[in-house]
C-alpha atoms as a PDB file:
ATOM      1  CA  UNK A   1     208.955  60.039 101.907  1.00  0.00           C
ATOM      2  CA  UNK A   2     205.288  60.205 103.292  1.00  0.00           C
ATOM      3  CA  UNK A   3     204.344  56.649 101.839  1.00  0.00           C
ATOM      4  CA  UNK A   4     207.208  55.016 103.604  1.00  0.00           C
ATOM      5  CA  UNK A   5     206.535  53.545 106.748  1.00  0.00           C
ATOM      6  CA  UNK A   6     209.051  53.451 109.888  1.00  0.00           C
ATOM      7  CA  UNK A   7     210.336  50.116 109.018  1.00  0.00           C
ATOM      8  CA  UNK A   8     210.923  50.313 105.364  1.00  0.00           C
ATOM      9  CA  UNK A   9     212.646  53.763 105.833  1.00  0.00           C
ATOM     10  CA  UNK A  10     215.409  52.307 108.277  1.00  0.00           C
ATOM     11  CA  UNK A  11     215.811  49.041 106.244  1.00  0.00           C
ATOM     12  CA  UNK A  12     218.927  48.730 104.126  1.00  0.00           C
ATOM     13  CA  UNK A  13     218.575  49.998 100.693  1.00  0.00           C
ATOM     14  CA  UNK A  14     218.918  47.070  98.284  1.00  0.00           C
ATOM     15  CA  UNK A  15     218.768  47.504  94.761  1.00  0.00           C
ATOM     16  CA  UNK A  16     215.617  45.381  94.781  1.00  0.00           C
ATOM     17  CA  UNK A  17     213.964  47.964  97.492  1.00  0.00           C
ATOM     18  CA  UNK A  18     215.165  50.865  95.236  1.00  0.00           C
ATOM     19  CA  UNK A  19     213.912  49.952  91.717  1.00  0.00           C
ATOM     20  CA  UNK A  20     210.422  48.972  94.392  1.00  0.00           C
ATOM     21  CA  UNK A  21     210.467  52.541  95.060  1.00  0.00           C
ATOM     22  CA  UNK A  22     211.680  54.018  91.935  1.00  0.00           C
ATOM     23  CA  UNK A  23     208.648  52.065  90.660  1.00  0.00           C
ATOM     24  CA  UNK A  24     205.795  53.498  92.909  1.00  0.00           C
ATOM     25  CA  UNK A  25     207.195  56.933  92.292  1.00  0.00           C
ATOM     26  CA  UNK A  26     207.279  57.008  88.757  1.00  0.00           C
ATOM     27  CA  UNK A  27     203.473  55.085  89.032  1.00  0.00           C
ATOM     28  CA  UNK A  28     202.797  57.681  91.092  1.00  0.00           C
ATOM     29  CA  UNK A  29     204.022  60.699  88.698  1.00  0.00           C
ATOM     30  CA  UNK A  30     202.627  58.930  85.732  1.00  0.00           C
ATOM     31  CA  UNK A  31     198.827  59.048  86.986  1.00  0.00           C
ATOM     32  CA  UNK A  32     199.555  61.797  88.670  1.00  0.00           C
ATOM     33  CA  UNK A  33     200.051  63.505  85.658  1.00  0.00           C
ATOM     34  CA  UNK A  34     197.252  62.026  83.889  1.00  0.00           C
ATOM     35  CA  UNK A  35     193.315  62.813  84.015  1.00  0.00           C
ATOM     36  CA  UNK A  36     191.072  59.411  84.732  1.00  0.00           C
ATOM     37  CA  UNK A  37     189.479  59.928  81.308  1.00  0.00           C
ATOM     38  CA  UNK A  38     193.462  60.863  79.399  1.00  0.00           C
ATOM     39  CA  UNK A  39     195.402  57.059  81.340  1.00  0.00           C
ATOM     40  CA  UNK A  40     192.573  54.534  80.066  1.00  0.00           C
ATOM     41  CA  UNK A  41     190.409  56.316  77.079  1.00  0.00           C
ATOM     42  CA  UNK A  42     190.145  54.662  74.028  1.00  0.00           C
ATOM     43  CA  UNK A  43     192.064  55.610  71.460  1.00  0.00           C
ATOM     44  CA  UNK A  44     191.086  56.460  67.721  1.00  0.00           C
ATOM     45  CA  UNK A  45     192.481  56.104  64.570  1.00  0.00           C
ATOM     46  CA  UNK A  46     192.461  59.063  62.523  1.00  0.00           C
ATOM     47  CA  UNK A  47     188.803  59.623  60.864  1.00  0.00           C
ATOM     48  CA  UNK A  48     188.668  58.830  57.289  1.00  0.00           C
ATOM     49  CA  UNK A  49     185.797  60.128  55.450  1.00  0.00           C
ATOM     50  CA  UNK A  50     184.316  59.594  52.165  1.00  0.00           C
ATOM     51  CA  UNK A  51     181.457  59.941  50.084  1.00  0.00           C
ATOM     52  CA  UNK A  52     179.446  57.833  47.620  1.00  0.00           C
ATOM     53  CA  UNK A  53     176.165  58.470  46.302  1.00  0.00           C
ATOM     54  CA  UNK A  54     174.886  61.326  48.246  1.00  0.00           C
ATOM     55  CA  UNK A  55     176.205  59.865  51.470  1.00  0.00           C
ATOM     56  CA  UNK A  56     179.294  60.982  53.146  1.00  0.00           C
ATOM     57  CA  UNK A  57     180.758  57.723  55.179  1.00  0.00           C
ATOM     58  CA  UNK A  58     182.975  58.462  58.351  1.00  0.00           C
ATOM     59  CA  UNK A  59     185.355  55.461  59.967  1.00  0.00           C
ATOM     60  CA  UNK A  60     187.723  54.999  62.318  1.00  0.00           C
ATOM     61  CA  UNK A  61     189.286  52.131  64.876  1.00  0.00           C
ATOM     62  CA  UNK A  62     189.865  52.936  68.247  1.00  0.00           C
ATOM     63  CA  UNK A  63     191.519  50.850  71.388  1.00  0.00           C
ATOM     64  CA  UNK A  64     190.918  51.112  75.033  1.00  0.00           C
ATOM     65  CA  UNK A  65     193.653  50.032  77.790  1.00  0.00           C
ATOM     66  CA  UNK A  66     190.976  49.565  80.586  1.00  0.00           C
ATOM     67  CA  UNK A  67     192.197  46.201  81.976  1.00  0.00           C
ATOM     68  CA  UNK A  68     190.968  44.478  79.391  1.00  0.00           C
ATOM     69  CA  UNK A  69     191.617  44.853  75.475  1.00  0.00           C
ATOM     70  CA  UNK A  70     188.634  46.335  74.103  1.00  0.00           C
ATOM     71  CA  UNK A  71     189.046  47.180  69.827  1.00  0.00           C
ATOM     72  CA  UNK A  72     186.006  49.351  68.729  1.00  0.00           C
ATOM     73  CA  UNK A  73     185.590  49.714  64.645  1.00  0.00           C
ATOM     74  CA  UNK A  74     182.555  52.353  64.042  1.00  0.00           C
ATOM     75  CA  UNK A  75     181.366  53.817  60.924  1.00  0.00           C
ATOM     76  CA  UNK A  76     178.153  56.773  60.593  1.00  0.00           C
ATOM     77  CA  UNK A  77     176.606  57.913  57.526  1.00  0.00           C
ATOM     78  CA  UNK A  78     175.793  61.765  56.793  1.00  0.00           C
ATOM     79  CA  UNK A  79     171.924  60.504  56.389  1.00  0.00           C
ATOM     80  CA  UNK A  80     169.962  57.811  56.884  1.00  0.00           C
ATOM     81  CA  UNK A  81     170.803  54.678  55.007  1.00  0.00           C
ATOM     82  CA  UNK A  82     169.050  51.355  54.830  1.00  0.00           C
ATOM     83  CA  UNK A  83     169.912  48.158  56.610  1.00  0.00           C
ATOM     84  CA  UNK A  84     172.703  46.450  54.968  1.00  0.00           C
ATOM     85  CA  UNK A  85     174.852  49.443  53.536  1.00  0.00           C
ATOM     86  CA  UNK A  86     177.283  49.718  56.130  1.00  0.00           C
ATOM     87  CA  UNK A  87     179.266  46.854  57.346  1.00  0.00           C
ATOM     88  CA  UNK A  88     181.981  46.340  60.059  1.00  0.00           C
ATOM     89  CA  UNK A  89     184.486  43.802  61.922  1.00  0.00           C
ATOM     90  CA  UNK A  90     187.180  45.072  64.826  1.00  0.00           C
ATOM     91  CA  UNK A  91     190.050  42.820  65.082  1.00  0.00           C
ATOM     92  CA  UNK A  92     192.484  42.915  67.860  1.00  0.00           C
ATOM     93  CA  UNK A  93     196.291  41.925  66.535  1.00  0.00           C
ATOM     94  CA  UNK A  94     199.619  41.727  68.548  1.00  0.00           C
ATOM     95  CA  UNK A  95     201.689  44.798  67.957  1.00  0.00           C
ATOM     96  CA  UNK A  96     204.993  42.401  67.943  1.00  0.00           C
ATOM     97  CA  UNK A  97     204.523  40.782  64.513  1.00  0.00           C
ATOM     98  CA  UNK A  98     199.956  41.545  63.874  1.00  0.00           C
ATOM     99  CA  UNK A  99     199.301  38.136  64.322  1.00  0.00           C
ATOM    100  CA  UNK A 100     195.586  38.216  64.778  1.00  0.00           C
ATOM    101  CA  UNK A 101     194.107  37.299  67.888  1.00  0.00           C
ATOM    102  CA  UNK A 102     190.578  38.424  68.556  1.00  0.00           C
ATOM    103  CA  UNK A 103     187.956  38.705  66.139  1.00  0.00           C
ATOM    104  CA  UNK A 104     184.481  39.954  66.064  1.00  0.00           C
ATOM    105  CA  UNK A 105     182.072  38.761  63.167  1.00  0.00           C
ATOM    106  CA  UNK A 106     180.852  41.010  60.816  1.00  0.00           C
ATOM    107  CA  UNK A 107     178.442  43.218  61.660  1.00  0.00           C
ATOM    108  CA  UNK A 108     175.818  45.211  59.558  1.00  0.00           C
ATOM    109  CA  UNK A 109     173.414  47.783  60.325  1.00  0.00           C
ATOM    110  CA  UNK A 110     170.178  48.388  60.391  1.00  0.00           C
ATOM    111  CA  UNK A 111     168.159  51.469  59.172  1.00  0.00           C
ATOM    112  CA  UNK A 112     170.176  54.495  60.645  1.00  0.00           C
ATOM    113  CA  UNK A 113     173.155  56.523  60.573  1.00  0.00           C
ATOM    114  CA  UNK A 114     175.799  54.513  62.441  1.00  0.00           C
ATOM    115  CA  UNK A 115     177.462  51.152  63.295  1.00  0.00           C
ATOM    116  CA  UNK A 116     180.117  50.191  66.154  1.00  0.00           C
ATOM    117  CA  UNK A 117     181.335  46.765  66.749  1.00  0.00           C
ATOM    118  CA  UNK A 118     183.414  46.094  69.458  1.00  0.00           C
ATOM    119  CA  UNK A 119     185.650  42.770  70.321  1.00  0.00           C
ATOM    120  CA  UNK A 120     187.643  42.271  73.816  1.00  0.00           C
ATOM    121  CA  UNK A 121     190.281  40.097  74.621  1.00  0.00           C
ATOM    122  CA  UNK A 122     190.361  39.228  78.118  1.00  0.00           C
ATOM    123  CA  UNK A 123     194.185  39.724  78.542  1.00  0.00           C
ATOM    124  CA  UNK A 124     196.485  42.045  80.141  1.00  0.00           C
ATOM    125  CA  UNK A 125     196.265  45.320  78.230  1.00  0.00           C
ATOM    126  CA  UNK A 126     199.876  45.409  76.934  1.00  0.00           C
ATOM    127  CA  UNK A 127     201.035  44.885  73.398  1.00  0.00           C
ATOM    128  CA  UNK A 128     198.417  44.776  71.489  1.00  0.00           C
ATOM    129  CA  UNK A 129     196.286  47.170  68.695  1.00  0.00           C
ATOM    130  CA  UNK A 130     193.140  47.773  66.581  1.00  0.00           C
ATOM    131  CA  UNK A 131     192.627  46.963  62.830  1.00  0.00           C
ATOM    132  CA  UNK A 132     189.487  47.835  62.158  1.00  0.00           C
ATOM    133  CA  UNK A 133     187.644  47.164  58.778  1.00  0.00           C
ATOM    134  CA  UNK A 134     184.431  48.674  57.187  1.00  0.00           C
ATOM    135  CA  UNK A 135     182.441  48.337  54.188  1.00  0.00           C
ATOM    136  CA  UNK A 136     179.715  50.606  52.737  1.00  0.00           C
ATOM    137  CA  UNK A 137     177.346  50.737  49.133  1.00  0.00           C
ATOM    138  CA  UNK A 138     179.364  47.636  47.492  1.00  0.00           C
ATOM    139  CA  UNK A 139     182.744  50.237  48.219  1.00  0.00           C
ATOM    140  CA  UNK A 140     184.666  46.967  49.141  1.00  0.00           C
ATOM    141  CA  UNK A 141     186.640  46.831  52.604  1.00  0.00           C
ATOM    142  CA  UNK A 142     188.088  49.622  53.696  1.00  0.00           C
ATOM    143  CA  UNK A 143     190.742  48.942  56.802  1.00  0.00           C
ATOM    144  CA  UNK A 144     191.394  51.236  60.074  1.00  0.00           C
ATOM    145  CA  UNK A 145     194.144  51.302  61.947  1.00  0.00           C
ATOM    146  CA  UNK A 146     194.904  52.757  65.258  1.00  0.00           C
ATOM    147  CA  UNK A 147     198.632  53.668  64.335  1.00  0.00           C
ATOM    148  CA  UNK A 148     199.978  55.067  67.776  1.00  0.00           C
ATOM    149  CA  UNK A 149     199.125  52.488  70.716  1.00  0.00           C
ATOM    150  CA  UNK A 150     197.534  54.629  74.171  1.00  0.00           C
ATOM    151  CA  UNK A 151     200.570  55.888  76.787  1.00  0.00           C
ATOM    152  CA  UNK A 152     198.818  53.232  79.160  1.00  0.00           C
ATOM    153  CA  UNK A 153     200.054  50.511  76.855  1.00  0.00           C
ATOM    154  CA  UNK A 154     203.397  49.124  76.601  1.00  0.00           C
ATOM    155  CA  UNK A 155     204.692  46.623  74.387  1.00  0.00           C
ATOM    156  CA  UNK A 156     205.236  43.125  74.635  1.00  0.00           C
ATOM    157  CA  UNK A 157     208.509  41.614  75.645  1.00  0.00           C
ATOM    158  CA  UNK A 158     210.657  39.614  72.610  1.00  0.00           C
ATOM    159  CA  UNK A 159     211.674  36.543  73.396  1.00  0.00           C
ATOM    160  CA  UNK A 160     215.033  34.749  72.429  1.00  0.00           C
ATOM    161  CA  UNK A 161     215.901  31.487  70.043  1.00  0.00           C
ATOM    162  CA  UNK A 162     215.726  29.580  73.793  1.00  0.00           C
ATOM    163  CA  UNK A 163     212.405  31.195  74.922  1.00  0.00           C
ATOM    164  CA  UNK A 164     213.930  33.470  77.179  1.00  0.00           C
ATOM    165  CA  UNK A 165     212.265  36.862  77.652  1.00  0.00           C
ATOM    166  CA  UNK A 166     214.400  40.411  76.975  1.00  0.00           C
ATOM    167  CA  UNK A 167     214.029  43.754  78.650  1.00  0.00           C
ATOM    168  CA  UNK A 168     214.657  46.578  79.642  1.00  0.00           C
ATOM    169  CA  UNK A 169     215.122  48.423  83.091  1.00  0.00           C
ATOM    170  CA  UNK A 170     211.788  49.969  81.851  1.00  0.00           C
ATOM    171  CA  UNK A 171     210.228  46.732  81.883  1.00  0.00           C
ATOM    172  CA  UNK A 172     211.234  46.300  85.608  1.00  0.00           C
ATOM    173  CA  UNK A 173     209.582  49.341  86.591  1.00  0.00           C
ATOM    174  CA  UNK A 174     206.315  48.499  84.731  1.00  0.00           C
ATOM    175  CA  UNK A 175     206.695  45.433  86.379  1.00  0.00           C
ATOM    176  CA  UNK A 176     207.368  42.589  83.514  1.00  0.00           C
ATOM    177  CA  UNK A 177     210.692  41.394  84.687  1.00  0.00           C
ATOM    178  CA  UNK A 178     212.356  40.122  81.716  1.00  0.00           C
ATOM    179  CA  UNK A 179     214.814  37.016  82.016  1.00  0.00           C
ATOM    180  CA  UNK A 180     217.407  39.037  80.221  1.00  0.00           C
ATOM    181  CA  UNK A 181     217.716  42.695  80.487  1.00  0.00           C
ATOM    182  CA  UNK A 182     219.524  45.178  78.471  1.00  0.00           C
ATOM    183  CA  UNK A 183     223.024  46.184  79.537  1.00  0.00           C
ATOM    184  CA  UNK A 184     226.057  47.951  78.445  1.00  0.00           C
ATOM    185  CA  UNK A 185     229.604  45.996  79.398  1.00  0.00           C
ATOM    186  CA  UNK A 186     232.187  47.531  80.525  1.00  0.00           C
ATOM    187  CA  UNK A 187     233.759  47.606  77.240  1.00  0.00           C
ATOM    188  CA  UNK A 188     230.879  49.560  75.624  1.00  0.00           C
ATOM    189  CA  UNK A 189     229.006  47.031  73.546  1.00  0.00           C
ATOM    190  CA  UNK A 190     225.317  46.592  74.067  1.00  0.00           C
ATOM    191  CA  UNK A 191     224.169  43.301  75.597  1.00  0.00           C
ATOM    192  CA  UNK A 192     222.174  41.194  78.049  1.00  0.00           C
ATOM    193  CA  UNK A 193     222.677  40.329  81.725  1.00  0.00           C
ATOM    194  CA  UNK A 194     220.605  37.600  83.656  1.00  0.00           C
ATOM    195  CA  UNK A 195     218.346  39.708  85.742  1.00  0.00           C
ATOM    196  CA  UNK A 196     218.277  37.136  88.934  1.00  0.00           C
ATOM    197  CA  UNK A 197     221.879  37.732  88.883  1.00  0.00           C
ATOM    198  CA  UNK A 198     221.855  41.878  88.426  1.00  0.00           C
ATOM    199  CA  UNK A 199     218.921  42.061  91.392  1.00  0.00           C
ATOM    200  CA  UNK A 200     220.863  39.291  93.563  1.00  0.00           C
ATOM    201  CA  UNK A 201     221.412  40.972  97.085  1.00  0.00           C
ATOM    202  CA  UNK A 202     224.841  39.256  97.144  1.00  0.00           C
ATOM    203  CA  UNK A 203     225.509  39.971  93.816  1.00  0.00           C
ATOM    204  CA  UNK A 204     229.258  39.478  93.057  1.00  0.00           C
ATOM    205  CA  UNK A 205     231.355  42.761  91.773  1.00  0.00           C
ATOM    206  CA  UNK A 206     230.341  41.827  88.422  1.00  0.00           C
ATOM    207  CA  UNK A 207     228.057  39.500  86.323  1.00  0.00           C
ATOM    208  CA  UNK A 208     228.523  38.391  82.638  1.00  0.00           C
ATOM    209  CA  UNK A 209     227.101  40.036  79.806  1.00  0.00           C
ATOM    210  CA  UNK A 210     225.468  37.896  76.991  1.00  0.00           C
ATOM    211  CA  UNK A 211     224.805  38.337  73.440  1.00  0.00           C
ATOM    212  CA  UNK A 212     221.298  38.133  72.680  1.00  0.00           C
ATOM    213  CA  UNK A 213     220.862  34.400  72.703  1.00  0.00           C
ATOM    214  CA  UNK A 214     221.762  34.054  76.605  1.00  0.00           C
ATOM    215  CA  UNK A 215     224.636  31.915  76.183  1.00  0.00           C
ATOM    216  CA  UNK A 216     227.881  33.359  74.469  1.00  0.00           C
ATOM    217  CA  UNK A 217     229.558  35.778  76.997  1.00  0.00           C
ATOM    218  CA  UNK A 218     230.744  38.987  75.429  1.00  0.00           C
ATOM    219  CA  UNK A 219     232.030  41.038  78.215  1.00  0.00           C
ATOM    220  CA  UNK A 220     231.408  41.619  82.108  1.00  0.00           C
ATOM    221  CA  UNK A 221     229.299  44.463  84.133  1.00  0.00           C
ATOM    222  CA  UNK A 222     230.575  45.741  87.121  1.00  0.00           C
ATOM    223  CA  UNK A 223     228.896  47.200  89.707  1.00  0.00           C
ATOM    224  CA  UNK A 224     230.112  50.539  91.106  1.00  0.00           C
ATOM    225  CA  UNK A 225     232.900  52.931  89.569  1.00  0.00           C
ATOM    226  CA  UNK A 226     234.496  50.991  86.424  1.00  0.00           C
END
């Protein structure tokens, strides 16, 4: 390959240099595939509309994966309305179990047609979405989710009863090596292997697989034809 240089292409192939190249390829194809605007623009929750009084009221949440988590809530009135009849809060929550963790105050606007509040969380951009919530004309809160989280996102890793991390091979590739990844034992059931172990250049002819919590053995991977 091009991006290869002289030594790298005559070194031994390892499965550590492999999943390193697997990695930049599939990096590679990913942007590749992907406009500037289409990897990192935020993304909205579907607009809800609705009208009271006269006024129609249009809301949504949206989320953008630009380094930092940035949650927008915005809401726009059909016509002018006067300061005080639109109001709005974005809230950032962990995808894993919505836990909130960034919080904007509540916002209201002045004489005009629209609002947007924004809140960032200075974090990597993985695992987390927008709940956005408006109010408008004494309607009570209305909430706004984004319900599908942007293709540059990817969730958080769960963690174990002994605060050990689990993965996938995925993970690897995206680059958050999990203490435990998933793995299928010779005998067919579904568990974990210790990824030091797996990615160990002297790695034995097989490891142990693990049951979820890391400690009870419930079968063996080997490498190679089984």
């Amino acid at each position: 390959m091009s991006f290869l240089n002289t030594e790298v292409a005559n070194a031994p192939i390892t499965r550590r240099s492999f999943i390193a190249v697997a990695s930049i390829v599939g990096i590679s194809t990913l942007f590749g595939s992907l406009s500037p605007t289409e990897a990192f623009a935020t993304t909205w929750s579907a607009a809800t509309k609705a009208t009271l009084n006269g006024v129609t009221f249009t809301y949504q949440s949206g989320i953008d994966a630009l380094g930092k988590v940035t949650a927008t809530t915005k809401i726009t009135a059909s016509k002018t309305v006067a300061a005080g009849t639109m109001k709005a809060q974005a809230v950032i929550v962990k995808s894993l179990n919505n836990n909130i963790v960034k919080s904007s105050e509540v916002k209201s606007n002045k004489r005009g047609t629209s609002l947007i509040v924004t809140v960032t969380l200075n974090s990597l951009a993985a695992g987390y979405r927008s709940k956005g919530r408006v109010w408008y004309s004494g309607s009570g809160w209305k909430t706004c989710n984004v319900a599908a989280m942007p293709r540059s996102l990817a969730p958080e890793l769960s963690v174990n009863e002994h605060g050990q991390t689990l993965g996938t091979y995925e993970d690897v590739e995206r680059g958050a090596v999990p203490d435990l990844v998933g793995i299928v034992a010779d005998s067919g059931i579904d568990g974990y292997a210790y990824w030091e172990q797996f990615d160990a250049e002297d790695a034995p002819d097989a490891i142990p697989v693990y049951a979820e919590d890391g400690t009870t053995q419930i079968g063996i991977f080997t490498f190679g034809d089984k």
